[in-house]
C-alpha atoms as a PDB file:
ATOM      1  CA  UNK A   1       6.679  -9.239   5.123  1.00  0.00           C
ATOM      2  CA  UNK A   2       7.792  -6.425   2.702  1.00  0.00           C
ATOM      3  CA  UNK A   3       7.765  -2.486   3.689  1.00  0.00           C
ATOM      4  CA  UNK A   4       5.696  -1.885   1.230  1.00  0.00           C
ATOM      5  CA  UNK A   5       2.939  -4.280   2.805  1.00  0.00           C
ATOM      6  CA  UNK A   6       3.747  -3.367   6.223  1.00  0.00           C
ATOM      7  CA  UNK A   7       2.399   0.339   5.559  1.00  0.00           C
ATOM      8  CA  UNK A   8      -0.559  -1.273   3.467  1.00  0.00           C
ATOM      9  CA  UNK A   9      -1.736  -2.543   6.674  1.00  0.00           C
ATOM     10  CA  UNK A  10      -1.683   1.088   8.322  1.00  0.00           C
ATOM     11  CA  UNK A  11      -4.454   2.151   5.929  1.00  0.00           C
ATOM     12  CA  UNK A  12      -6.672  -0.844   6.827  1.00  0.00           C
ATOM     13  CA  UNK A  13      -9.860   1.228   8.648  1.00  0.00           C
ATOM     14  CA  UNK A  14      -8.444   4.594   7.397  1.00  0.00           C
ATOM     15  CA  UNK A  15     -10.566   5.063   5.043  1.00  0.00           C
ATOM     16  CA  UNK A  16     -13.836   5.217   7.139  1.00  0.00           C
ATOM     17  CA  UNK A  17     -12.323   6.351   9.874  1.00  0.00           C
ATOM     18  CA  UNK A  18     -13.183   9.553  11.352  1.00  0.00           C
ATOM     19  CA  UNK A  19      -9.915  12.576  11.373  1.00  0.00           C
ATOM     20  CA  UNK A  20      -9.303  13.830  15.351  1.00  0.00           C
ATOM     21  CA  UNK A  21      -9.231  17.444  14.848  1.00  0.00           C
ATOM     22  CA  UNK A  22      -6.257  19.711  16.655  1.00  0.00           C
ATOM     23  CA  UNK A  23      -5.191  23.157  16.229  1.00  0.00           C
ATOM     24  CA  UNK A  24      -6.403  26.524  17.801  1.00  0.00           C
ATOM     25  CA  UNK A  25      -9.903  27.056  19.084  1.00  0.00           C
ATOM     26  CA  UNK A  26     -12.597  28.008  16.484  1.00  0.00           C
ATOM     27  CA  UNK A  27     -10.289  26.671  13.963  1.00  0.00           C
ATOM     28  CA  UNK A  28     -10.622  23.204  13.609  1.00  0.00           C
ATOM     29  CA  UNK A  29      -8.358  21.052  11.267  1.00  0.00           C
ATOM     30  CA  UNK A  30      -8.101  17.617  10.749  1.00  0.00           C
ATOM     31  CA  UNK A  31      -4.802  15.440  10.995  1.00  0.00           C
ATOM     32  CA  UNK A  32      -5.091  14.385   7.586  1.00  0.00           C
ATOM     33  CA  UNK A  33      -5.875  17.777   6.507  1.00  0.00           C
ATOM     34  CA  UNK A  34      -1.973  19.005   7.788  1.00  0.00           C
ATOM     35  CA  UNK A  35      -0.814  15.547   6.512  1.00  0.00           C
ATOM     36  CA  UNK A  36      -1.870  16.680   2.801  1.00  0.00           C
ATOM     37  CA  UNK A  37      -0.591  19.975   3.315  1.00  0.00           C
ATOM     38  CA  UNK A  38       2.832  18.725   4.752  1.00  0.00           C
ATOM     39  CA  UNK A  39       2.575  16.557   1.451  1.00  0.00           C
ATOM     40  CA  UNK A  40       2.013  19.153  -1.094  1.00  0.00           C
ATOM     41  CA  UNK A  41       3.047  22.403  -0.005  1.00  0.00           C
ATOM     42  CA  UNK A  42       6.232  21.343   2.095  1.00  0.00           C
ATOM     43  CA  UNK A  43       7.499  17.993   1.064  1.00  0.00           C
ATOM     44  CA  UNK A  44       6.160  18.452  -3.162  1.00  0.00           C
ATOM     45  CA  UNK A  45       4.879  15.401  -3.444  1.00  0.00           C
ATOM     46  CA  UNK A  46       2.828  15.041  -6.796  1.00  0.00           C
ATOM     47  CA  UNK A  47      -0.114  13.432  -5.153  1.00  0.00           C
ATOM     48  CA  UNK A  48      -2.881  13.894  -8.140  1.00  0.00           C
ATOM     49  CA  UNK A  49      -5.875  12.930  -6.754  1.00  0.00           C
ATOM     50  CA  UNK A  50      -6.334  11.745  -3.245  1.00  0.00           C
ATOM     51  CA  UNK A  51      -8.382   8.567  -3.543  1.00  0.00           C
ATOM     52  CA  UNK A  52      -7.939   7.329   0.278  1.00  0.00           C
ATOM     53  CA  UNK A  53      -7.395   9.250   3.500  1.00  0.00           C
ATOM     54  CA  UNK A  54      -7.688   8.987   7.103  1.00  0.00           C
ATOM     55  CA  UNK A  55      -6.661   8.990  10.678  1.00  0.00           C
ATOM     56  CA  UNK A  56      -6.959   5.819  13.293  1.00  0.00           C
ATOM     57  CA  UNK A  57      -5.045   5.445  16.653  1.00  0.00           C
ATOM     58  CA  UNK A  58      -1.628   7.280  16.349  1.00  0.00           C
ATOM     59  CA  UNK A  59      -1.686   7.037  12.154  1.00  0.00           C
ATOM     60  CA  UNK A  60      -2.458   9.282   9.502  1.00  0.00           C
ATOM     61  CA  UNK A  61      -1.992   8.661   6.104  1.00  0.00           C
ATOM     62  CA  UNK A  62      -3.362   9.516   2.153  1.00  0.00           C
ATOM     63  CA  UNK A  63      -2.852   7.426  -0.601  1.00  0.00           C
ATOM     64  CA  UNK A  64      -3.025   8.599  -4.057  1.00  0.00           C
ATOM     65  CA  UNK A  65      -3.114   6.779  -7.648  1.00  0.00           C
ATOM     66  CA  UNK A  66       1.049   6.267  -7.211  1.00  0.00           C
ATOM     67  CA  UNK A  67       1.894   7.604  -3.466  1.00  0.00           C
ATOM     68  CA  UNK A  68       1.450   6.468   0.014  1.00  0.00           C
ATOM     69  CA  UNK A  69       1.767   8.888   2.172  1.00  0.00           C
ATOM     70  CA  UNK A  70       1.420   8.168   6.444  1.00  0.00           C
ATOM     71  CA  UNK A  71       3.096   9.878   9.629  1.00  0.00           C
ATOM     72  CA  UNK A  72       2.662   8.475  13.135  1.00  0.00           C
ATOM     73  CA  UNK A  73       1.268  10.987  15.061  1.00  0.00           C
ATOM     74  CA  UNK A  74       2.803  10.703  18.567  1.00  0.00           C
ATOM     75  CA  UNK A  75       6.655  10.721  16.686  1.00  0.00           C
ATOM     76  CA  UNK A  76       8.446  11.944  14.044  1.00  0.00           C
ATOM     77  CA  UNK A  77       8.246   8.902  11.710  1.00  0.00           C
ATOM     78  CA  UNK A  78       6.862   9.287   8.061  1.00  0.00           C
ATOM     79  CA  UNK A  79       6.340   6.973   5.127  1.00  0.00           C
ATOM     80  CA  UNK A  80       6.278   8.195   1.711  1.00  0.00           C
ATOM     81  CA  UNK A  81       6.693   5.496  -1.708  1.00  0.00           C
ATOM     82  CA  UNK A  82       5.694   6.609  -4.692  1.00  0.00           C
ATOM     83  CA  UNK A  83       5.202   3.505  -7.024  1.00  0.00           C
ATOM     84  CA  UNK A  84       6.729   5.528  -9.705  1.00  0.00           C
ATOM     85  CA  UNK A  85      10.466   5.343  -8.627  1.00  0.00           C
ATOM     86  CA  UNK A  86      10.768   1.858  -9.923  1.00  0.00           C
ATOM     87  CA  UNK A  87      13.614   1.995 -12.208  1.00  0.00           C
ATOM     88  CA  UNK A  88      12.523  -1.498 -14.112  1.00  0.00           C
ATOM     89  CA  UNK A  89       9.430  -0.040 -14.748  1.00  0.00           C
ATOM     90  CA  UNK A  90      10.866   2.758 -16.671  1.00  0.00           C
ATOM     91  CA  UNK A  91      10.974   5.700 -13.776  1.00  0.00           C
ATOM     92  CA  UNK A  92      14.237   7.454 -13.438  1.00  0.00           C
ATOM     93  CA  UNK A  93      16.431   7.637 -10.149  1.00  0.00           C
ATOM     94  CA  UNK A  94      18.589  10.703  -9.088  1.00  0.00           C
ATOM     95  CA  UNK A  95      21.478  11.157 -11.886  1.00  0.00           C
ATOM     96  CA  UNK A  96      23.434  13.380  -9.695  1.00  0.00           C
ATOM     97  CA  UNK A  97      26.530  12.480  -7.548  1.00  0.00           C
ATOM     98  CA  UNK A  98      26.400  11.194  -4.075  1.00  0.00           C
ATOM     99  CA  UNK A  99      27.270  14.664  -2.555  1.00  0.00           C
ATOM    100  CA  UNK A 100      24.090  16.262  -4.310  1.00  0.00           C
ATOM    101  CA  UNK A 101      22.223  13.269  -3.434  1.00  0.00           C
ATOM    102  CA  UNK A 102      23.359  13.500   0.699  1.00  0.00           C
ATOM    103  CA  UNK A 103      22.617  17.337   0.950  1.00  0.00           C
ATOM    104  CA  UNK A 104      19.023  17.023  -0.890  1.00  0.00           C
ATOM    105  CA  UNK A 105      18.548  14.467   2.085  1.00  0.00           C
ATOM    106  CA  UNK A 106      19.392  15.968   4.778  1.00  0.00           C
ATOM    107  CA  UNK A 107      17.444  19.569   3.842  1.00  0.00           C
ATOM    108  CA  UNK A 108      14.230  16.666   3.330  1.00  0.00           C
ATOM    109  CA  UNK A 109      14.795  15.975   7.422  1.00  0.00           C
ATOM    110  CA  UNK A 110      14.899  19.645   7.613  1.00  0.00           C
ATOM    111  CA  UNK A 111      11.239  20.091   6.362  1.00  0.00           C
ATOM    112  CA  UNK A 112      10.099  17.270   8.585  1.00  0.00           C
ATOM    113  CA  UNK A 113      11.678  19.208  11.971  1.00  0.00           C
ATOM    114  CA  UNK A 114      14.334  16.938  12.320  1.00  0.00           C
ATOM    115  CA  UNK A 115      17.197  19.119  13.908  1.00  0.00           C
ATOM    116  CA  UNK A 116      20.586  18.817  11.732  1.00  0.00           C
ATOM    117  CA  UNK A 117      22.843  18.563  14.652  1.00  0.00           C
ATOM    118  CA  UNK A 118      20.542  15.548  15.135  1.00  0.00           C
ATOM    119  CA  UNK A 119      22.322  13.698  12.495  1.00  0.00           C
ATOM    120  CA  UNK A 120      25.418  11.692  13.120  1.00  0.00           C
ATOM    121  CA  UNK A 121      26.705  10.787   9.912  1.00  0.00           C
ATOM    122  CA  UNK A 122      25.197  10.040   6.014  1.00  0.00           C
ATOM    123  CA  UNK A 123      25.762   7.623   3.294  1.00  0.00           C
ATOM    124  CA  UNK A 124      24.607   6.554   0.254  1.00  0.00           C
ATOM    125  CA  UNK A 125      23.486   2.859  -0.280  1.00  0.00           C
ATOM    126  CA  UNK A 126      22.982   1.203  -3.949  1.00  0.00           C
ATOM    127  CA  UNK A 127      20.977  -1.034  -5.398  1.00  0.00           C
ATOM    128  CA  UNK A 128      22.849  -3.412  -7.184  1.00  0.00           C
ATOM    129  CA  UNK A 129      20.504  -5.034 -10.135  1.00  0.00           C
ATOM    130  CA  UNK A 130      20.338  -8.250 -12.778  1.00  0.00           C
ATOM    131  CA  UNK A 131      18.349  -9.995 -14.840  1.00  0.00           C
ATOM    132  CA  UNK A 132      18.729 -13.555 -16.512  1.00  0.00           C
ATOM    133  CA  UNK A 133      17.600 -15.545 -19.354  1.00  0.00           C
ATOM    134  CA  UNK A 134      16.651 -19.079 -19.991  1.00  0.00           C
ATOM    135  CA  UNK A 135      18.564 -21.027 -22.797  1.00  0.00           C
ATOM    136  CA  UNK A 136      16.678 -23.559 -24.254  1.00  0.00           C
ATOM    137  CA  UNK A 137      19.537 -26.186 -25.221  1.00  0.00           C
ATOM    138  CA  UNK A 138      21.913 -26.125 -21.934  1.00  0.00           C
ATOM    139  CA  UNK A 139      18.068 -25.596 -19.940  1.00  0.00           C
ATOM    140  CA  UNK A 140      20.102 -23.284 -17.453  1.00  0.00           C
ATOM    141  CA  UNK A 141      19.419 -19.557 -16.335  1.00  0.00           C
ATOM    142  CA  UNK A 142      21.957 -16.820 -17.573  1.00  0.00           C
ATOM    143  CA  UNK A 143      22.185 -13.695 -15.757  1.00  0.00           C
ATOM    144  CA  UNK A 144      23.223 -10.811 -17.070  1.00  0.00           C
ATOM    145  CA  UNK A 145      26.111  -8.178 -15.788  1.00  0.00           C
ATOM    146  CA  UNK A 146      24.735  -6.837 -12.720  1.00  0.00           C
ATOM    147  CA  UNK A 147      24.001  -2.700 -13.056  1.00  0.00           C
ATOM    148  CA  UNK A 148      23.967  -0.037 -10.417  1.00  0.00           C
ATOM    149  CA  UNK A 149      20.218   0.651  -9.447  1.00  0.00           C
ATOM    150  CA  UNK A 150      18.843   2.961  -7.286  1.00  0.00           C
ATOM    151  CA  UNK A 151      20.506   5.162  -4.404  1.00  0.00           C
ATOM    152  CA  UNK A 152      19.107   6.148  -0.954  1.00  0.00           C
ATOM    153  CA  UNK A 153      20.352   7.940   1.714  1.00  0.00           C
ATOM    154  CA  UNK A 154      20.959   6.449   5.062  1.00  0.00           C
ATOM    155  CA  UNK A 155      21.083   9.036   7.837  1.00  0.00           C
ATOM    156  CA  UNK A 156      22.326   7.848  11.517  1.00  0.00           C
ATOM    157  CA  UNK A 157      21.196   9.974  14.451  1.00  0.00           C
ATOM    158  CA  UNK A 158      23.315  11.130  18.071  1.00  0.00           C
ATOM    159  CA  UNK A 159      22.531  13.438  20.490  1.00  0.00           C
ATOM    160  CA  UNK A 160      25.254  15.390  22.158  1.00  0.00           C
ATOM    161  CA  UNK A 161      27.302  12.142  20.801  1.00  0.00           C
ATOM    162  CA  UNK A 162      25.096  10.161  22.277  1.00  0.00           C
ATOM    163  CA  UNK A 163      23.721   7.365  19.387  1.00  0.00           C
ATOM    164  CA  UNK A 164      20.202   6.710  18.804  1.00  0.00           C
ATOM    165  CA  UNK A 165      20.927   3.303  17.837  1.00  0.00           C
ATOM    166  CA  UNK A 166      16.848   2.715  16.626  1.00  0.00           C
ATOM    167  CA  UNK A 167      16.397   6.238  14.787  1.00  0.00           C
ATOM    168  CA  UNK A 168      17.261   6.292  11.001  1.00  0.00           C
ATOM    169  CA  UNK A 169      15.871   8.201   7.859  1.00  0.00           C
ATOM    170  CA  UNK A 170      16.272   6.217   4.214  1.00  0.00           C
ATOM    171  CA  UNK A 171      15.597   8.797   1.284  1.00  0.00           C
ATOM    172  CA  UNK A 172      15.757   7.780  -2.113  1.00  0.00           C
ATOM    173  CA  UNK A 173      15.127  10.737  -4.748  1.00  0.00           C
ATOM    174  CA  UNK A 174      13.514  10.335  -8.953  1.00  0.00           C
ATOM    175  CA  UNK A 175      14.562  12.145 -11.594  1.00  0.00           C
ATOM    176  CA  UNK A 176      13.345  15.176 -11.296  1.00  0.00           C
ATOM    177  CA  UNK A 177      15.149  15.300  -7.804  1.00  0.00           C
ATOM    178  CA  UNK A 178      11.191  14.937  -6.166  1.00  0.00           C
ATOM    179  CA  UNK A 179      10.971  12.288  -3.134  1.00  0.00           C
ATOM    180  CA  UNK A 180      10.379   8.776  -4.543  1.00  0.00           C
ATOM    181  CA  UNK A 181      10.738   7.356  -0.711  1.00  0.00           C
ATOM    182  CA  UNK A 182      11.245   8.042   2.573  1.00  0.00           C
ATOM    183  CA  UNK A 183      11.347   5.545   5.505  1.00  0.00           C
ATOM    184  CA  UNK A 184      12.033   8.317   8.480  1.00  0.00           C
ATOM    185  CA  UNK A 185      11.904   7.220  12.348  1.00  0.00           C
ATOM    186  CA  UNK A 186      12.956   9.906  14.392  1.00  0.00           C
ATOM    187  CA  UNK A 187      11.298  10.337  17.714  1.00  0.00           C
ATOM    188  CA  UNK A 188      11.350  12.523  20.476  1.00  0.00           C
ATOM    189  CA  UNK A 189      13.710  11.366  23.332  1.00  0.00           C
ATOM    190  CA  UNK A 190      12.980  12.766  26.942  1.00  0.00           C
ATOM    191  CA  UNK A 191      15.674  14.707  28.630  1.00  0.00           C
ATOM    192  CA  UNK A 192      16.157  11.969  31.592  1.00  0.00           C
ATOM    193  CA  UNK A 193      16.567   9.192  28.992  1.00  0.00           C
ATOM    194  CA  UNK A 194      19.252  11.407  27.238  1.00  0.00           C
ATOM    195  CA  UNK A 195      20.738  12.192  31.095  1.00  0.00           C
ATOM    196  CA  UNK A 196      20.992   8.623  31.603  1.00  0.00           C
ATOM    197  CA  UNK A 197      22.443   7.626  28.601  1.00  0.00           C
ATOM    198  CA  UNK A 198      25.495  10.062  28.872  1.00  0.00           C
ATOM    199  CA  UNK A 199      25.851   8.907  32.915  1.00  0.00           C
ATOM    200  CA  UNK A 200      26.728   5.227  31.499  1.00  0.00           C
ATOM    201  CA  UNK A 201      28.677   6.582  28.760  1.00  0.00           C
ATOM    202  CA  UNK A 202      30.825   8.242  31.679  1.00  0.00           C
ATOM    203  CA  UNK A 203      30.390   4.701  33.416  1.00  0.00           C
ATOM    204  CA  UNK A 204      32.008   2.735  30.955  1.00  0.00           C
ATOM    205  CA  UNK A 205      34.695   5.515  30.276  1.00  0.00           C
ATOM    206  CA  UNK A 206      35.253   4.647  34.020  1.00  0.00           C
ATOM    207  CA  UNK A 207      35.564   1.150  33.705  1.00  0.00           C
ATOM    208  CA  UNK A 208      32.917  -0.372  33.251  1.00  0.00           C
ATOM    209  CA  UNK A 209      32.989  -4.372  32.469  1.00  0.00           C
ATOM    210  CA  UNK A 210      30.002  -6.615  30.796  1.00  0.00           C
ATOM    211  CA  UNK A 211      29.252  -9.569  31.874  1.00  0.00           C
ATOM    212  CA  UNK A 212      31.196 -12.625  30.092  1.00  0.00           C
ATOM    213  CA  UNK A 213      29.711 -15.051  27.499  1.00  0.00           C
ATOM    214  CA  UNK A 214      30.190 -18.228  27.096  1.00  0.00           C
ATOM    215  CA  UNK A 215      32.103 -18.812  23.429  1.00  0.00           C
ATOM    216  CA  UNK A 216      32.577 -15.180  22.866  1.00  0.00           C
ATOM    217  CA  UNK A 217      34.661 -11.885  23.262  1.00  0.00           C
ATOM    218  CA  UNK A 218      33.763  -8.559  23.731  1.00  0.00           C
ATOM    219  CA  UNK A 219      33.781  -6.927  20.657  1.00  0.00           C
ATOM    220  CA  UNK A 220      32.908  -3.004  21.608  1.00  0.00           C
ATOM    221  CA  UNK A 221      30.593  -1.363  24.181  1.00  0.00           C
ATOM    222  CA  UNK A 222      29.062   1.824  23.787  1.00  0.00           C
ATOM    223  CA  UNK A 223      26.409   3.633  25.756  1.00  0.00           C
ATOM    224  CA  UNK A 224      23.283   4.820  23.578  1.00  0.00           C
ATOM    225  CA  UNK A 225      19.791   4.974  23.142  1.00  0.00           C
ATOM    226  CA  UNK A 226      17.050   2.441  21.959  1.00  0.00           C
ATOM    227  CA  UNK A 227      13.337   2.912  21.286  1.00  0.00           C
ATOM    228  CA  UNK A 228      10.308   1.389  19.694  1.00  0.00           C
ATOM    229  CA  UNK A 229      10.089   0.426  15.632  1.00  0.00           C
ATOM    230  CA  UNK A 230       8.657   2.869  13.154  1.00  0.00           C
ATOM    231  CA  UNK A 231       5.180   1.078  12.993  1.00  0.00           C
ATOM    232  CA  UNK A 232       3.288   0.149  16.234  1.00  0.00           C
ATOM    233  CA  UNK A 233       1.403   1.640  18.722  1.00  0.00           C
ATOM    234  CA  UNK A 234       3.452   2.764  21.405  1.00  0.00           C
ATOM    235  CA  UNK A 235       6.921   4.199  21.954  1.00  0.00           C
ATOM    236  CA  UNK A 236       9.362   2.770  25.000  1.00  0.00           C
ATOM    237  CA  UNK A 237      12.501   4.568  25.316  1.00  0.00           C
ATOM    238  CA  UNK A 238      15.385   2.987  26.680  1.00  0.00           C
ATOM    239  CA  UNK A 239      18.998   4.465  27.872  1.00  0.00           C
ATOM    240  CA  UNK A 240      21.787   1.770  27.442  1.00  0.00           C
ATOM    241  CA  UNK A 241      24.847  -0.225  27.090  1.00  0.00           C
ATOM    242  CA  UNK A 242      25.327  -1.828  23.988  1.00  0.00           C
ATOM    243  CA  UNK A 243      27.370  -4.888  23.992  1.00  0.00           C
ATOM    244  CA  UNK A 244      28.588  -6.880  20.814  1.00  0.00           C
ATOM    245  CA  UNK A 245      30.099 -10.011  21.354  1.00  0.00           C
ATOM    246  CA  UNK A 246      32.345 -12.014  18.726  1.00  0.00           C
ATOM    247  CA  UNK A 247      31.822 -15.586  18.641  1.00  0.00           C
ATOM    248  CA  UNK A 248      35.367 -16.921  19.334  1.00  0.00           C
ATOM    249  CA  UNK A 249      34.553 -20.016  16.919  1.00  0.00           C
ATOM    250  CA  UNK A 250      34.872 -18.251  13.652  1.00  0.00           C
ATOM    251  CA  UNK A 251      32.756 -19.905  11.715  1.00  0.00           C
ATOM    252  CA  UNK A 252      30.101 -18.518  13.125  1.00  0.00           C
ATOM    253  CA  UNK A 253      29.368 -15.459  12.041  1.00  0.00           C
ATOM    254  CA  UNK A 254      26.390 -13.949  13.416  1.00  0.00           C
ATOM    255  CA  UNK A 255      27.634 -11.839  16.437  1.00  0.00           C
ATOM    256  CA  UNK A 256      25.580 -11.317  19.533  1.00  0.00           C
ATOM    257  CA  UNK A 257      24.755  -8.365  20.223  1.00  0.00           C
ATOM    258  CA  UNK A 258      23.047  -7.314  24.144  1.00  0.00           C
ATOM    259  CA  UNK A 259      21.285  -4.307  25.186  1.00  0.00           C
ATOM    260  CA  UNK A 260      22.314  -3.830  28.749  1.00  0.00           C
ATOM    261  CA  UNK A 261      21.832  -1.276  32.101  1.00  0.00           C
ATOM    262  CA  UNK A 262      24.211   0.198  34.191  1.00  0.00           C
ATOM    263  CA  UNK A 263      24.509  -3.048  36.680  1.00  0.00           C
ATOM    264  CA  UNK A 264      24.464  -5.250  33.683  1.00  0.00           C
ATOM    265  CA  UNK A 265      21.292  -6.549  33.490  1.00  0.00           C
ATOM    266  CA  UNK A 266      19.136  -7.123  30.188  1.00  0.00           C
ATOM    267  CA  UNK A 267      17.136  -4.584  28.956  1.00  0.00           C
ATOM    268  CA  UNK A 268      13.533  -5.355  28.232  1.00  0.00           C
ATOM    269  CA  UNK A 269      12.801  -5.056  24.051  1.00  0.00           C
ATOM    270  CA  UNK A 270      11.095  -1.864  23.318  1.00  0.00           C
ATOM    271  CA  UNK A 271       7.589  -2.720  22.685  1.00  0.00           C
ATOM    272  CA  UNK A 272       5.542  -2.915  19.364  1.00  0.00           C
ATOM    273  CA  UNK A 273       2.049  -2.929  20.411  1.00  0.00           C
ATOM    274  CA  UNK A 274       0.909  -2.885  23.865  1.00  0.00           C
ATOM    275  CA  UNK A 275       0.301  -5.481  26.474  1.00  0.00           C
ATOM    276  CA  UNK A 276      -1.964  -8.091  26.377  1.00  0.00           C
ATOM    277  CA  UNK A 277      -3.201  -7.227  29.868  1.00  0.00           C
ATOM    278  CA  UNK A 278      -4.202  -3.905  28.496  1.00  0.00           C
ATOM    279  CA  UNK A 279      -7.900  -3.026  27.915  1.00  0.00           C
ATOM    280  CA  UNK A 280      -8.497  -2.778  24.437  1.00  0.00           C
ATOM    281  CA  UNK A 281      -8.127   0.661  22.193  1.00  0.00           C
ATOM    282  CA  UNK A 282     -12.043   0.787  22.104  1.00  0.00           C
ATOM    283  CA  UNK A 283     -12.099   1.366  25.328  1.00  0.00           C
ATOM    284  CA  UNK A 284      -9.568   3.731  25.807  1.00  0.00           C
ATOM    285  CA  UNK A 285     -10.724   6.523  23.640  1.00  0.00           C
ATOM    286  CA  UNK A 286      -8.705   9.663  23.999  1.00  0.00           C
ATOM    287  CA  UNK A 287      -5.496   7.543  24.992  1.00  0.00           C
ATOM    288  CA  UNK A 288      -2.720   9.000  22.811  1.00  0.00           C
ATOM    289  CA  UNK A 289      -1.886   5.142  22.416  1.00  0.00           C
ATOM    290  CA  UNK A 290       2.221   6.103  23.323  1.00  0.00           C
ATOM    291  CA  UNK A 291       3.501   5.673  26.301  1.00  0.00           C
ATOM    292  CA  UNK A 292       7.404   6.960  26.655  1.00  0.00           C
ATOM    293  CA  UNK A 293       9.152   4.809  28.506  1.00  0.00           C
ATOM    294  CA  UNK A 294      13.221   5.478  27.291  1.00  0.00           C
ATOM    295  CA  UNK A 295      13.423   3.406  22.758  1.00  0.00           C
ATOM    296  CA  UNK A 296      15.189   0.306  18.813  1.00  0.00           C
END
């Protein structure tokens, strides 16, 4: 399933849904109502006319003629595509170098309250484009050179050096240097969970072994943070030991990869949605629909 359809399905009920209200007493404004404003007055996003908008559960989201625009509401995790940074389609991606490209980026996470010492390291990823042609006598395909397309930004997160192996932000900037996407997933990480974390960082600087694998070697262990994807319901956060392991048959090259706690047991995935054994949303009105555990 693409990105692009993944958000789609975020907006399904939005538009007849009714907008929670928050802010001070007396002054009531919706969700969607700071959403646009965070669109146009913060992030300059040329919107032009907002044809859907809404709030259900923990989204909130607009969509224009050419932008989606959504934010979860119990993290810091924002969608923006604007169908017009499609460079076969005739729009026009950032000209300028990588350097330009990086700081625009990282003053974007600025605007969005994502702290800077938040962010562990930047780089630029590009598309890498072709197209091919049929020819009629040898009745074979023939592709043409392959061209540098678009460029994003991927930004990495730590906290106090600790990683936050499931937070990233993916910018990609037009033309004009306004966003043409941004896939941000950045959420708030309680103070024990960050405690933890650095207690089994001091753990493995102490020694700490994982547990063997049949067929495989340790490849590196470091002690991090995971947490729930950028669309679902709820958030778990999780402090723990990462643990790759190299196949020792090289021919296989997937690499395992386990997600451990301190006495070297598995640690459950962070969940998507909630339980099964949970009462449905309907009846649970009110529910922030998050529940922090300690998170990808």
């Amino acid at each position: 399933m693409t990105t692009r359809r993944l958000w789609a399905l975020t907006f399904l009920g939005l538009a007849a849904a009714g907008c929670a209200t928050y802010g001070r007493p007396g002054r009531p404004t919706t969700e969607v109502d700071r959403l646009e404003d965070l669109a146009t007055h913060v992030l300059k996003l040329d919107l032009g006319k907002v044809e859907k908008r809404g709030a259900e559960r923990n989204m909130a989201g607009l969509r224009s003629q050419h932008v989606l625009f959504s934010e979860r509401l119990d993290s810091r995790t924002y969608f923006v595509q604007d169908d017009r940074f499609q460079v076969d389609q005739g729009g026009e991606a950032f000209q300028g170098t990588d350097e330009e490209l990086i700081h625009l980026a990282r003053q974007i996470l600025g605007k969005l309250a994502i702290p800077a010492e938040e962010i562990a390291s930047a780089a630029v990823l590009t598309e890498k484009e072709t197209t091919a042609h049929l020819d009629p006598g040898a009745r074979v395909y023939v592709p043409a050179p392959v061209r540098s397309g678009r460029r994003f930004v991927e930004l990495s997160r730590s906290l106090v050096g600790v990683p936050v192996f499931s937070s990233r932000a993916l910018i990609g900037l037009k033309g004009d240097r306004s966003i043409g996407f941004i896939e941000a997933h950045w959420p708030e990480i309680p103070a024990a969970t960050l405690r933890e974390a650095q207690n089994l960082r001091e753990l493995i600087q102490r020694g700490w072994r994982p547990p063997a694998q049949s067929g495989a070697t340790v490849e590196s262990v470091e002690a991090g943070i995971i947490h729930s994807p950028a669309l679902g319901f709820v958030m778990d956060v999780y402090p723990v030991i990462r643990v790759i392991y190299a196949a020792e048959d090289r021919s296989v090259g997937r690499k395992a990869v386990l997600y451990l706690d301190r006495n070297g047991k598995t640690v459950p995935a962070p969940r998507t949605f909630e339980k099964t054994d949970q009462p449905p949303a309907s009846s649970r009105r009110g529910a922030s629909g998050s529940v922090v555990r300690n998170l990808r």
